[in-house]
N, C-alpha and C. Protein backbone atom coordinates (compact mmCIF):
# COMPACT_ATOMS: atom_id res chain seq x y z
N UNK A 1 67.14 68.07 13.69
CA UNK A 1 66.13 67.16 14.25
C UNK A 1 65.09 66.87 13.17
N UNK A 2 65.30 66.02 12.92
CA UNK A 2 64.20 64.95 11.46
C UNK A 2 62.69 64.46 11.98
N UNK A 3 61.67 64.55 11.37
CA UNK A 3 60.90 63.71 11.50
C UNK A 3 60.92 62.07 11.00
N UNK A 4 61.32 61.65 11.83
CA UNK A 4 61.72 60.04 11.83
C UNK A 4 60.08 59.30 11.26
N UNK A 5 59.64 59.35 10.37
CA UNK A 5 58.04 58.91 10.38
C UNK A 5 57.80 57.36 10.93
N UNK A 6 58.66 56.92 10.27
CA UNK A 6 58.38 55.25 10.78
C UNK A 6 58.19 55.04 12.57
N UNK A 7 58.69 55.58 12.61
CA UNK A 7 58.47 55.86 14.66
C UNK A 7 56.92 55.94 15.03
N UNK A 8 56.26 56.67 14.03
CA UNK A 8 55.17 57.41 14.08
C UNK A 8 53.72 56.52 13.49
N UNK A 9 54.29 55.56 12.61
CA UNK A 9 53.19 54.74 12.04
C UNK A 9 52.65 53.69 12.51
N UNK A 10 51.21 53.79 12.71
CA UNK A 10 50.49 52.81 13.64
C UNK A 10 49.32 53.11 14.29
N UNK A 11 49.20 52.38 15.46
CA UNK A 11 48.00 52.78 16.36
C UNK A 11 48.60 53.46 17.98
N UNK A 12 47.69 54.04 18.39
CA UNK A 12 48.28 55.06 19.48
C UNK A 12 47.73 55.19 20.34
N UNK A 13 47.45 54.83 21.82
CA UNK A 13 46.28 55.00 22.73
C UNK A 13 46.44 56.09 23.82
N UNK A 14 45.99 56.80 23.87
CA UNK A 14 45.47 58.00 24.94
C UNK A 14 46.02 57.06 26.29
N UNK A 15 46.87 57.84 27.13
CA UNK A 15 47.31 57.57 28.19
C UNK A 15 46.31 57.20 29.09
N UNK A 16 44.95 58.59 29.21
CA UNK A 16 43.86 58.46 30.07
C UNK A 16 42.93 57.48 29.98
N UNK A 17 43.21 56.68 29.37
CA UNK A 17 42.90 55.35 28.89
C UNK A 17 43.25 54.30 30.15
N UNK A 18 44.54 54.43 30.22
CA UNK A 18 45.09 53.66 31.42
C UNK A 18 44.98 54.67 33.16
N UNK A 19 44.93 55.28 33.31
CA UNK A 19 44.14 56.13 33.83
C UNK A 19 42.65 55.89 34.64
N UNK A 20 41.67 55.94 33.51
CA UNK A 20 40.49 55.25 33.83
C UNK A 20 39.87 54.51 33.63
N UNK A 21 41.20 53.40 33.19
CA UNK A 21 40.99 51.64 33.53
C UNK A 21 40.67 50.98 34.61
N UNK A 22 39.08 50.56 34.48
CA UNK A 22 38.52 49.53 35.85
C UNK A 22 39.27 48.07 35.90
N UNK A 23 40.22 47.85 35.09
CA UNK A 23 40.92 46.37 35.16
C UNK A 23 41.75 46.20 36.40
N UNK A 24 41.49 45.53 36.99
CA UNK A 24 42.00 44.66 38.64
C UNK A 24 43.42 45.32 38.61
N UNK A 25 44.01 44.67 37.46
CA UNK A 25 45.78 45.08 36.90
C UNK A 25 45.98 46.61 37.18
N UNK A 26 45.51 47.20 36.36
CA UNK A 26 45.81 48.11 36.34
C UNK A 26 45.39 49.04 37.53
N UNK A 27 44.30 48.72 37.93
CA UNK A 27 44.02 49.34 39.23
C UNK A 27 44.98 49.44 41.04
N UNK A 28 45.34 47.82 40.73
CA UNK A 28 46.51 47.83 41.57
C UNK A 28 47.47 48.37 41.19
N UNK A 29 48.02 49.06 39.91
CA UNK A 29 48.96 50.05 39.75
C UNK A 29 49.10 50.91 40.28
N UNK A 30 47.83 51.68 40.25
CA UNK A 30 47.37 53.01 40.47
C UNK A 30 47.37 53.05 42.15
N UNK A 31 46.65 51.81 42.70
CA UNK A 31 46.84 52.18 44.34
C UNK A 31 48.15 52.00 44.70
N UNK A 32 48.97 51.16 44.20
CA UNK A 32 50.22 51.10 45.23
C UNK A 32 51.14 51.97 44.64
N UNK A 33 51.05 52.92 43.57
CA UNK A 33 51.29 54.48 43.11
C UNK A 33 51.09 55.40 44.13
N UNK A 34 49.45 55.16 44.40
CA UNK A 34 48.94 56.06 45.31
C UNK A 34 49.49 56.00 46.81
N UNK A 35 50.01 54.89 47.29
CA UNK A 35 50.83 54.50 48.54
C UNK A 35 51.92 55.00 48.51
N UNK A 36 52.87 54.99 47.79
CA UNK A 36 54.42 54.93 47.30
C UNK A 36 54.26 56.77 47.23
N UNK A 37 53.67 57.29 47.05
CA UNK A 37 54.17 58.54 46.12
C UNK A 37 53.38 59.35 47.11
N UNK A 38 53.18 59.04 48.50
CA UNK A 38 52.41 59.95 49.49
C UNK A 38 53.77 60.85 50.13
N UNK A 39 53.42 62.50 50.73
CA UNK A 39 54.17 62.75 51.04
C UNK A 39 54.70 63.80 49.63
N UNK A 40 54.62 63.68 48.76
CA UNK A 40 55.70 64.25 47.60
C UNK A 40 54.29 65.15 46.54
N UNK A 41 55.24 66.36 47.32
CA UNK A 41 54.42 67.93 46.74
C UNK A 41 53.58 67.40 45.34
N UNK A 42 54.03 67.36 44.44
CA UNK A 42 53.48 67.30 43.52
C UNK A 42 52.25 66.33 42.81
N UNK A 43 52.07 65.61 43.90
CA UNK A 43 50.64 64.53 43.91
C UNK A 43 50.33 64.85 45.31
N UNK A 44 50.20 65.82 45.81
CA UNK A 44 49.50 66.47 46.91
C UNK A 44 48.08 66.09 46.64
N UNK A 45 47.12 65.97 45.93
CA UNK A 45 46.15 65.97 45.75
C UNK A 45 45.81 64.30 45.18
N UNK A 46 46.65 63.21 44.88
CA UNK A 46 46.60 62.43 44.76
C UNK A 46 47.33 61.98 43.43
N UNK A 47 47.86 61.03 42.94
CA UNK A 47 48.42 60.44 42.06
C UNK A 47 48.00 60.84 40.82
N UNK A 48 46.66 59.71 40.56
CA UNK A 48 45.65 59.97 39.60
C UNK A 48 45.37 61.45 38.88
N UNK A 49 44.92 62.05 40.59
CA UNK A 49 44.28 63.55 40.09
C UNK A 49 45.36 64.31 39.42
N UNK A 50 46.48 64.08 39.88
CA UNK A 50 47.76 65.03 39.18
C UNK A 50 47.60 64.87 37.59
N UNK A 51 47.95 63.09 37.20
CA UNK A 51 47.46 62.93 35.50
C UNK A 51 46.50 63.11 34.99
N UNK A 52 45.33 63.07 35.68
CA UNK A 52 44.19 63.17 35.14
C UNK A 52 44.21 64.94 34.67
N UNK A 53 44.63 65.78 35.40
CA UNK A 53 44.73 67.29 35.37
C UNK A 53 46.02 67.27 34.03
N UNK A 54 47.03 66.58 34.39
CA UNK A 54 48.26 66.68 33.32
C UNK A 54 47.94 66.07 32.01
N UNK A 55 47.62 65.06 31.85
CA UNK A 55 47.59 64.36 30.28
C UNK A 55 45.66 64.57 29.81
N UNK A 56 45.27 65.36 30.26
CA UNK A 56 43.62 65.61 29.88
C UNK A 56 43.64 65.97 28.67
N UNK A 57 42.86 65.83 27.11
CA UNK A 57 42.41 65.75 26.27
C UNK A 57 41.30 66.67 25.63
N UNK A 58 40.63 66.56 26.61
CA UNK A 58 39.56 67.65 27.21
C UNK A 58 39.95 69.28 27.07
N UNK A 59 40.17 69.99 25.80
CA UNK A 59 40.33 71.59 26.08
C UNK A 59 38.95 71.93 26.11
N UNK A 60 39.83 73.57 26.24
CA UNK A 60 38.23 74.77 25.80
C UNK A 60 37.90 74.75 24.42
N UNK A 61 38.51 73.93 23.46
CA UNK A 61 38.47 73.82 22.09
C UNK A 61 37.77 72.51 21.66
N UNK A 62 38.12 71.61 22.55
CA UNK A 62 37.98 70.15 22.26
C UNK A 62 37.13 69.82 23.44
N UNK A 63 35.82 69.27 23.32
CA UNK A 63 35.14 69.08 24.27
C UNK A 63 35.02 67.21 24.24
N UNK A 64 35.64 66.71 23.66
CA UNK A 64 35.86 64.86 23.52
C UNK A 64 36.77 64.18 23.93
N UNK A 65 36.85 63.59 25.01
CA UNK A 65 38.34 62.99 25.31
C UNK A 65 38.43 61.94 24.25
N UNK A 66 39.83 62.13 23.70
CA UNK A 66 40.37 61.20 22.74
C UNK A 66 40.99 59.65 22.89
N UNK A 67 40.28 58.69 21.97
CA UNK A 67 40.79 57.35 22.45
C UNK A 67 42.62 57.05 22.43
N UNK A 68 42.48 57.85 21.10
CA UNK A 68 43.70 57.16 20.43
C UNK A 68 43.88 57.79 19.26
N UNK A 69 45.25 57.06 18.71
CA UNK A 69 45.49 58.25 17.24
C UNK A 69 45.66 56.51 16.14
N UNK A 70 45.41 57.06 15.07
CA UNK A 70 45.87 55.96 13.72
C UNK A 70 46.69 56.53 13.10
N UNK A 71 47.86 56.44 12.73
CA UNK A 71 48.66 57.36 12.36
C UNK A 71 49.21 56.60 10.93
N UNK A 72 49.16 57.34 9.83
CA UNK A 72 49.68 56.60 8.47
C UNK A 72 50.60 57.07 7.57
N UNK A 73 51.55 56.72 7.13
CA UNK A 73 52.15 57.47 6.00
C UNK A 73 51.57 57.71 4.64
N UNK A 74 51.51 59.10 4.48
CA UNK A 74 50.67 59.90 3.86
C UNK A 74 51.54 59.99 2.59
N UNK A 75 52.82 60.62 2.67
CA UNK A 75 53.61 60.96 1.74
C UNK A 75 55.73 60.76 2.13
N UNK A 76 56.08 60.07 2.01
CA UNK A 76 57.22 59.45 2.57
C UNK A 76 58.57 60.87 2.20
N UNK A 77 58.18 60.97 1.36
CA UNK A 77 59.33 61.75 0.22
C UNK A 77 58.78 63.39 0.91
N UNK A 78 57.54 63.94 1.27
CA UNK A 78 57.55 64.95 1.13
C UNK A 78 57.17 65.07 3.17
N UNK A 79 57.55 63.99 3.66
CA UNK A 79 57.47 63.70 5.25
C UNK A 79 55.93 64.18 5.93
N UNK A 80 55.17 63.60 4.97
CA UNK A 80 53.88 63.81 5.52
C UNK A 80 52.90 62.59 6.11
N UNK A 81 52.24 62.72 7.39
CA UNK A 81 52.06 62.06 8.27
C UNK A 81 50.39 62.10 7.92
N UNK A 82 49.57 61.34 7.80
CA UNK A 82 47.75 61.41 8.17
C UNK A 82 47.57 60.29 9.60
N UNK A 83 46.93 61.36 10.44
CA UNK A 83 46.44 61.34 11.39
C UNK A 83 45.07 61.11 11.88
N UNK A 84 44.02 59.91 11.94
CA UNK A 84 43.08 60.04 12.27
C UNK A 84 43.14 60.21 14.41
N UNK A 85 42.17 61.04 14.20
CA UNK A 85 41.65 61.52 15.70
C UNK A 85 40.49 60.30 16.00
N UNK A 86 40.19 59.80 16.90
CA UNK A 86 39.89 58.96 17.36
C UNK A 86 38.77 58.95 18.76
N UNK A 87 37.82 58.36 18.72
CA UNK A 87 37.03 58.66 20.02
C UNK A 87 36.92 57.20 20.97
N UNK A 88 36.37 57.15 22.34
CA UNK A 88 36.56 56.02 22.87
C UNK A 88 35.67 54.68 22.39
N UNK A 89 34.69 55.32 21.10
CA UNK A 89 34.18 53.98 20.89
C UNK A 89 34.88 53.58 19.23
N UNK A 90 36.38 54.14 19.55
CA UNK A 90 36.96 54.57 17.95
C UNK A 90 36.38 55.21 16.45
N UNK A 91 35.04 55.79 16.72
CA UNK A 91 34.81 56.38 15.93
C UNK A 91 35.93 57.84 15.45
N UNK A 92 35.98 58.27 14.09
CA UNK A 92 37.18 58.99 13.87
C UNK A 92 36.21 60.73 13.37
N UNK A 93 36.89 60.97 14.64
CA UNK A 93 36.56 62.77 14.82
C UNK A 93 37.04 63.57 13.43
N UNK A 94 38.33 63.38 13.14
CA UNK A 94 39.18 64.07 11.97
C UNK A 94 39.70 63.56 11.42
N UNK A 95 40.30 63.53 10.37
CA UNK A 95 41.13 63.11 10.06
C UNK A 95 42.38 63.66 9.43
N UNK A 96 43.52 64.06 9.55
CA UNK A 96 44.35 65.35 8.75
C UNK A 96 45.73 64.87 8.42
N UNK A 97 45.89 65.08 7.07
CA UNK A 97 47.49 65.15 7.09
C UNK A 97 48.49 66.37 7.61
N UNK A 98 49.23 66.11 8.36
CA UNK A 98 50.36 67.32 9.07
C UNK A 98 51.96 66.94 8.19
N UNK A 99 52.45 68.06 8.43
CA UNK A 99 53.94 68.14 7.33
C UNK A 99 54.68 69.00 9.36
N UNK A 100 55.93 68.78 9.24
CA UNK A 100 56.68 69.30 10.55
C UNK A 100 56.26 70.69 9.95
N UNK A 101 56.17 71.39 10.87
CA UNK A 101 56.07 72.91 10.46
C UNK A 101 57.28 73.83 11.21
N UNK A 102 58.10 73.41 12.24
CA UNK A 102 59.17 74.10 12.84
C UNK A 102 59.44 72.95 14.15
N UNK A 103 60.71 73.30 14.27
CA UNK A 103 61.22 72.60 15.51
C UNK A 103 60.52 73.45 17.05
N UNK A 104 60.44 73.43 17.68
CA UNK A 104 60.66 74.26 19.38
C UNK A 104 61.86 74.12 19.92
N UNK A 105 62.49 74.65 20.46
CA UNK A 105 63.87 74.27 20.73
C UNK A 105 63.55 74.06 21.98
N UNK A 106 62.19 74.57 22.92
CA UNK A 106 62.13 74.05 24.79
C UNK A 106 61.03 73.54 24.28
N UNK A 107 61.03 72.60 24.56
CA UNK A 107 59.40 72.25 24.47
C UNK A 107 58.98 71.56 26.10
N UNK A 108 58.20 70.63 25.47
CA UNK A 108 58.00 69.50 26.36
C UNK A 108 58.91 68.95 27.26
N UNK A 109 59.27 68.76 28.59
CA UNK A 109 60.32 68.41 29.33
C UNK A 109 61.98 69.32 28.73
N UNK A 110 61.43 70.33 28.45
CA UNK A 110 62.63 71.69 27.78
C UNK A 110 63.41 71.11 26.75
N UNK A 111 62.63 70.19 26.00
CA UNK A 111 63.69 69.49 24.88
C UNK A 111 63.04 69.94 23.82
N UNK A 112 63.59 69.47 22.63
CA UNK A 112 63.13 70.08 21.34
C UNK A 112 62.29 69.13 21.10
N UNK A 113 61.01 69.48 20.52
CA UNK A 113 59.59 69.66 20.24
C UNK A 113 59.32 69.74 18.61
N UNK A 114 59.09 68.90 18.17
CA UNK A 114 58.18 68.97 16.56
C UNK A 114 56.88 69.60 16.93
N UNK A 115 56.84 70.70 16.09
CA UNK A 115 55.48 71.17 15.84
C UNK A 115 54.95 70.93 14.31
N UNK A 116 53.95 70.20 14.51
CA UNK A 116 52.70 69.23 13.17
C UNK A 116 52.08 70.70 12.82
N UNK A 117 51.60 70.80 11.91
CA UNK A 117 50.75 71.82 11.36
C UNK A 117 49.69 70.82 10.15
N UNK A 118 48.45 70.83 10.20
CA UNK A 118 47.57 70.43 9.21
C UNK A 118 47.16 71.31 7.95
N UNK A 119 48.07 70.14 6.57
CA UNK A 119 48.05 71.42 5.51
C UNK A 119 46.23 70.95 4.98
N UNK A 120 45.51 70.01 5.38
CA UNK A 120 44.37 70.33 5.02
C UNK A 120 43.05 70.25 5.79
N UNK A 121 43.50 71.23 7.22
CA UNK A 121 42.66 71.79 8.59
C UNK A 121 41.34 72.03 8.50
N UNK A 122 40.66 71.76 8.75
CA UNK A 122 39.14 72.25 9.18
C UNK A 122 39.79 73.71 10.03
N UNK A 123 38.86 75.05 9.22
CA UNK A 123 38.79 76.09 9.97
C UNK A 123 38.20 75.55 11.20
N UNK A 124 38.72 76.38 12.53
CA UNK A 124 37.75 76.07 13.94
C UNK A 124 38.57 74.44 14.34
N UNK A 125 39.26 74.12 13.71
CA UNK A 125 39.32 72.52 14.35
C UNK A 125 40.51 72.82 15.91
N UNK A 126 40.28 72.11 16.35
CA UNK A 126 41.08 72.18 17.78
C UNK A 126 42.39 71.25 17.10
N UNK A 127 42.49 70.62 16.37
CA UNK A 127 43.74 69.52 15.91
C UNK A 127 44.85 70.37 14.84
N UNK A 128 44.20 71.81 14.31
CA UNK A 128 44.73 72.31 13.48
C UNK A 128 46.41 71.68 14.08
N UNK A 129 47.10 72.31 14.70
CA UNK A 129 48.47 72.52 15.15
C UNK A 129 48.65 71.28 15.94
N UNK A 130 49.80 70.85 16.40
CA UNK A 130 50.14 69.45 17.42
C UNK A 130 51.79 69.73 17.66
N UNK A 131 52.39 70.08 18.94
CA UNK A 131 53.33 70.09 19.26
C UNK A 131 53.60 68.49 20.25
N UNK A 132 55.04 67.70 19.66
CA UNK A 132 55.05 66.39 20.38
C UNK A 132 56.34 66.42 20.49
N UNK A 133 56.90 65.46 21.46
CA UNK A 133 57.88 64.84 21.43
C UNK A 133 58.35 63.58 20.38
N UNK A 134 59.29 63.33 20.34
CA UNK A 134 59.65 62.04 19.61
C UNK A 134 59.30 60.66 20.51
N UNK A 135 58.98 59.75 19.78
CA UNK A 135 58.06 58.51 20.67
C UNK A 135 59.64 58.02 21.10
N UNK A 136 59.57 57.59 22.34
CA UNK A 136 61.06 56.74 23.21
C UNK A 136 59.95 56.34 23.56
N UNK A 137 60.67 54.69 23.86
CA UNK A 137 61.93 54.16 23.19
C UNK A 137 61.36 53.74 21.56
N UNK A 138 62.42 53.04 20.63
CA UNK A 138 61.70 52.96 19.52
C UNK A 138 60.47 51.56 19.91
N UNK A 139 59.32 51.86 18.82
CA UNK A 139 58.82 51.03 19.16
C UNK A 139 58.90 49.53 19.36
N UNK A 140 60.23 49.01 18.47
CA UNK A 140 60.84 47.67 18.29
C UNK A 140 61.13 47.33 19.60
N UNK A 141 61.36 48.60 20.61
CA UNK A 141 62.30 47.93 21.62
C UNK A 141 61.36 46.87 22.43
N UNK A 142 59.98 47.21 22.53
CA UNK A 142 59.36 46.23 23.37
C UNK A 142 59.22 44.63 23.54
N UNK A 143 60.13 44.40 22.28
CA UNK A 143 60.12 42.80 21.77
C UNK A 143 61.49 42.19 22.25
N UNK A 144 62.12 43.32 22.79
CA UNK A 144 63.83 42.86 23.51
C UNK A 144 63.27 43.28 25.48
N UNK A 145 62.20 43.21 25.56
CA UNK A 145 62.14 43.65 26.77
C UNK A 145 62.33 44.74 27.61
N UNK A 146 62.10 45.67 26.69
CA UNK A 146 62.22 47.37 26.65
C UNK A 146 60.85 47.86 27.55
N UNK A 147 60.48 48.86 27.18
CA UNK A 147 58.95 49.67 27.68
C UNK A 147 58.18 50.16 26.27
N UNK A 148 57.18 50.05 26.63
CA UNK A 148 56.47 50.77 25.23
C UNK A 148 56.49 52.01 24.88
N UNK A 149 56.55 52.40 24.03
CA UNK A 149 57.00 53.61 23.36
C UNK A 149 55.73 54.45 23.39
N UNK A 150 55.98 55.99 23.95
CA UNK A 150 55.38 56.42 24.18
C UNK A 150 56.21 58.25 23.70
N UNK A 151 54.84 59.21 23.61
CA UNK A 151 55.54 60.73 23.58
C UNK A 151 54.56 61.35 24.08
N UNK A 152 54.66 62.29 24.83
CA UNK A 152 53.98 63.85 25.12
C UNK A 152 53.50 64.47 24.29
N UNK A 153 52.34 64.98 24.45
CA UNK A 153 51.83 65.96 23.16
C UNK A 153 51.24 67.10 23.71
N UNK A 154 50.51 67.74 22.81
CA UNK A 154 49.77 69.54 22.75
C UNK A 154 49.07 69.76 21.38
N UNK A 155 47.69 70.08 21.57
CA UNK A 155 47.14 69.87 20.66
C UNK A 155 46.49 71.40 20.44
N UNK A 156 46.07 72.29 19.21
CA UNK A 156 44.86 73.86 19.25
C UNK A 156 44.84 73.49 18.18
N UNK A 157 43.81 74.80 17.77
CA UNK A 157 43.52 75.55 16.72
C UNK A 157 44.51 76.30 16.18
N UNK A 158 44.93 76.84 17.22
CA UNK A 158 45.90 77.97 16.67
C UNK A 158 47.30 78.24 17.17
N UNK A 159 48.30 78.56 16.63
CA UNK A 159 49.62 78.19 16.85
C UNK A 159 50.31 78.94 18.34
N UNK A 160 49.42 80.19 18.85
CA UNK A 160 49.67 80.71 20.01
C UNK A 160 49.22 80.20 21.38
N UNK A 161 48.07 79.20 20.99
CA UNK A 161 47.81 78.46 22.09
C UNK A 161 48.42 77.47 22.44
N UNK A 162 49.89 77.21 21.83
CA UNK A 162 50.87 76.33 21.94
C UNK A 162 51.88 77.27 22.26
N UNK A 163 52.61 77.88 21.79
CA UNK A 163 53.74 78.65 22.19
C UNK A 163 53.46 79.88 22.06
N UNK A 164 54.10 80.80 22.61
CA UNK A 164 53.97 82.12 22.78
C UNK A 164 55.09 82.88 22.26
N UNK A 165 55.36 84.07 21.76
CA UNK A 165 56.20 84.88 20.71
C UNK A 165 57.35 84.49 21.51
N UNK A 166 57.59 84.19 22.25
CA UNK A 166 58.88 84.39 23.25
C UNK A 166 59.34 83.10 22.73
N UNK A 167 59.12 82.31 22.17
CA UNK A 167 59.40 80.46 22.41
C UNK A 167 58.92 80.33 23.39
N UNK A 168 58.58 80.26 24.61
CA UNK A 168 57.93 79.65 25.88
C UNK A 168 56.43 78.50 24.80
N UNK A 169 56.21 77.86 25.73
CA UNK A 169 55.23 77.17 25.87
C UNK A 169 53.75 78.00 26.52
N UNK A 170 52.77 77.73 26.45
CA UNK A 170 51.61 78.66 26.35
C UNK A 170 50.97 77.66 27.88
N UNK A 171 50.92 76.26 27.65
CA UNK A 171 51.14 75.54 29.17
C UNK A 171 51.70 74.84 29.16
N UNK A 172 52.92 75.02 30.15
CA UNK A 172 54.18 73.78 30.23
C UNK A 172 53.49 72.83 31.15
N UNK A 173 52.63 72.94 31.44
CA UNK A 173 52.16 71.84 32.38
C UNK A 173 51.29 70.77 31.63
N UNK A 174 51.09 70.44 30.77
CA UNK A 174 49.91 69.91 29.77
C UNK A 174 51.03 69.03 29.22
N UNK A 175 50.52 67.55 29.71
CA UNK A 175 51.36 66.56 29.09
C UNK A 175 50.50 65.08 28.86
N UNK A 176 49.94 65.85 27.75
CA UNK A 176 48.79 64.90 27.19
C UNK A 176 49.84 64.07 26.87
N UNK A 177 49.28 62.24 26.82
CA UNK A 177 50.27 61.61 26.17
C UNK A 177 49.88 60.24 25.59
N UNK A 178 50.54 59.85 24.18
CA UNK A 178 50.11 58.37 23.67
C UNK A 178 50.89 57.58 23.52
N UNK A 179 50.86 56.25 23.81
CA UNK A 179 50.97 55.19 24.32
C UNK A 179 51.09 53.82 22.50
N UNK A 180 52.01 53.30 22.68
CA UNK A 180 51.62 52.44 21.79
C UNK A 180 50.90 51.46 21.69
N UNK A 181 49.47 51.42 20.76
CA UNK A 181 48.82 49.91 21.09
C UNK A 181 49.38 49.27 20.56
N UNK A 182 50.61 48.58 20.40
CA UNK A 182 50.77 47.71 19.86
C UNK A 182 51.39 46.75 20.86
N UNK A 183 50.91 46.60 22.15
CA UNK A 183 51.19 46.11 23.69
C UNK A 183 50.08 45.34 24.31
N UNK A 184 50.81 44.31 25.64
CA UNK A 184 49.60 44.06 26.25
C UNK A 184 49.19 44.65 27.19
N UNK A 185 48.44 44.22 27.94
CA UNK A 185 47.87 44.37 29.44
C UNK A 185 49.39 44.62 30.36
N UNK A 186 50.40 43.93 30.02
CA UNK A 186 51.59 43.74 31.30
C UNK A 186 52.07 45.01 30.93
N UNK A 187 52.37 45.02 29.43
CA UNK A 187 53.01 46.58 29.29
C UNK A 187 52.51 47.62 29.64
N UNK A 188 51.24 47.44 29.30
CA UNK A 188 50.65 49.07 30.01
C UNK A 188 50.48 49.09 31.26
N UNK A 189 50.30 48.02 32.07
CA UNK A 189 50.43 48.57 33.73
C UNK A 189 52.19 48.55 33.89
N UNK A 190 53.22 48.59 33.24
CA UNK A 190 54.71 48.32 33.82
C UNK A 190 55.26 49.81 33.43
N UNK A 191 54.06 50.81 32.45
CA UNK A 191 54.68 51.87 31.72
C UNK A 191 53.96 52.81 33.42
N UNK A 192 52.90 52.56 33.94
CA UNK A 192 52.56 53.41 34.77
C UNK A 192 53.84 52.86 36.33
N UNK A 193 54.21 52.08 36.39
CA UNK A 193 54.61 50.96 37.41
C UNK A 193 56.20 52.14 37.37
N UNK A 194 56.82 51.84 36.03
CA UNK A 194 57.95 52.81 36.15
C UNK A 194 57.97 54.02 36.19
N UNK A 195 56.73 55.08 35.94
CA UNK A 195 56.33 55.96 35.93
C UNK A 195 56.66 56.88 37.08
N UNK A 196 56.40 55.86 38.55
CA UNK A 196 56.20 56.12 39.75
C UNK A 196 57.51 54.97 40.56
N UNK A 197 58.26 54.36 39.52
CA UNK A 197 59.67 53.91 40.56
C UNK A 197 58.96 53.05 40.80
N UNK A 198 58.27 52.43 40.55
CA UNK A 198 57.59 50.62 40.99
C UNK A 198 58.62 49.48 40.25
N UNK A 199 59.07 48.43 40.69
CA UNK A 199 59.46 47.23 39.99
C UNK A 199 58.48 47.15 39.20
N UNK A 200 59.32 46.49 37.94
CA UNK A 200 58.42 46.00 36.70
C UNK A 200 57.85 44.25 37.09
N UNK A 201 56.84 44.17 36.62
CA UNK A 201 55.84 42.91 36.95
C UNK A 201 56.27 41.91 35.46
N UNK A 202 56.61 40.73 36.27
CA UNK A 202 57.12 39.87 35.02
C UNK A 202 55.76 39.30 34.88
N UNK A 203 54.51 39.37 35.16
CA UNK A 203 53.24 38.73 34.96
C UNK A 203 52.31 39.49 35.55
N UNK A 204 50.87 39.78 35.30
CA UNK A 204 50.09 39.82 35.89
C UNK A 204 49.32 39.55 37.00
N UNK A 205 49.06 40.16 38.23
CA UNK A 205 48.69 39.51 39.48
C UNK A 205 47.60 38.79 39.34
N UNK A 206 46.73 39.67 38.70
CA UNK A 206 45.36 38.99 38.37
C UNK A 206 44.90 38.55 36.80
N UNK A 207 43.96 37.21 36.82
CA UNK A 207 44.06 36.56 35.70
C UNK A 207 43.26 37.28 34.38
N UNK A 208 42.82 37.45 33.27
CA UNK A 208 42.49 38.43 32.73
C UNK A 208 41.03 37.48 32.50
């Protein structure tokens, strides 16, 4: 399992972004989510509240919810990635280059997992380490009428607050996740729309 970098280069938006979007669009996502998905254990507490608890940003380490990532090729030949961290008025928290540091063989949805390591970390930084998935679908696909490409992530300081000696995951429930900006308005309400088994919207209900 390779770090594919080109997958990786670009701009990246925080799921909770769409989340706690006041846009008409997207809001009617979220309620007829909230209709559709009543009844089913696992949004017992409501739709929203489930992601908002699952893809949160927000650790005991990291007290900033994150906008988004800028992600650049750093070093092609030696597969190194720079990562700016990002805040909601895009000001940039960190900035770090990461090299793969080991596969996970369960990770995220029990699949194998790249774990990022920052070879030039701020002691104390909460970004030190980053366990992700690979972004599906590629990002090209959205121009054939695909979905936007998106992956799961996990972010510490330190490499045990991600996995534990066993291989296990430290919280399998934590499915922070980013989103490609390189989309519109239709894509990002059609990525929450399939999310929850909704038909995809060939247009917007409401005008922007």
């Amino acid at each position: 399992m390779e770090l594919d970098i080109k997958e990786w280069i670009g701009q990246w938006d925080n799921f909770e972004n769409y989340i706690n979007s006041h846009d008409k669009n997207m809001l009617a996502c979220w309620e007829e989510a909230e209709s559709i998905c009543q009844g089913i254990p696992m949004f017992s507490k409501g739709v929203k509240a489930f992601w908002q608890q699952s893809c949160k940003t927000i650790t005991e380490e990291n007290s900033i919810q994150i906008y988004g990532w800028n992600i650049k090729e750093s070093n092609k030949e030696k597969g190194i990635l720079t990562i700016e961290w990002l805040t909601f008025d895009k000001q940039i928290i960190e900035v770090f280059d990461y090299i793969l540091d080991s596969i996970v063989e369960k990770g995220l949805e029990s699949k194998p997992n790249y774990l990022l390591r920052a070879i030039n970390g701020r002691e104390g930084s909460p970004f030190t380490y980053i366990l992700a998935m690979h972004p599906m679908p590629e990002r090209s696909s959205i121009k054939e009428g695909g979905l936007l490409s998106h992956f799961h992530f996990q972010f510490a300081g330190s490499l045990d607050k991600l996995v534990c000696d066993d291989g296990k995951l430290a919280k399998p429930m934590w499915y922070a996740t980013m989103c490609s900006a390189d989309v519109d308005l239709l894509d990002q309400c059609n990525i929450v729309r399939v999310l929850h088994r909704l038909p995809r919207w060939d247009k917007l209900i409401y005008e922007l």
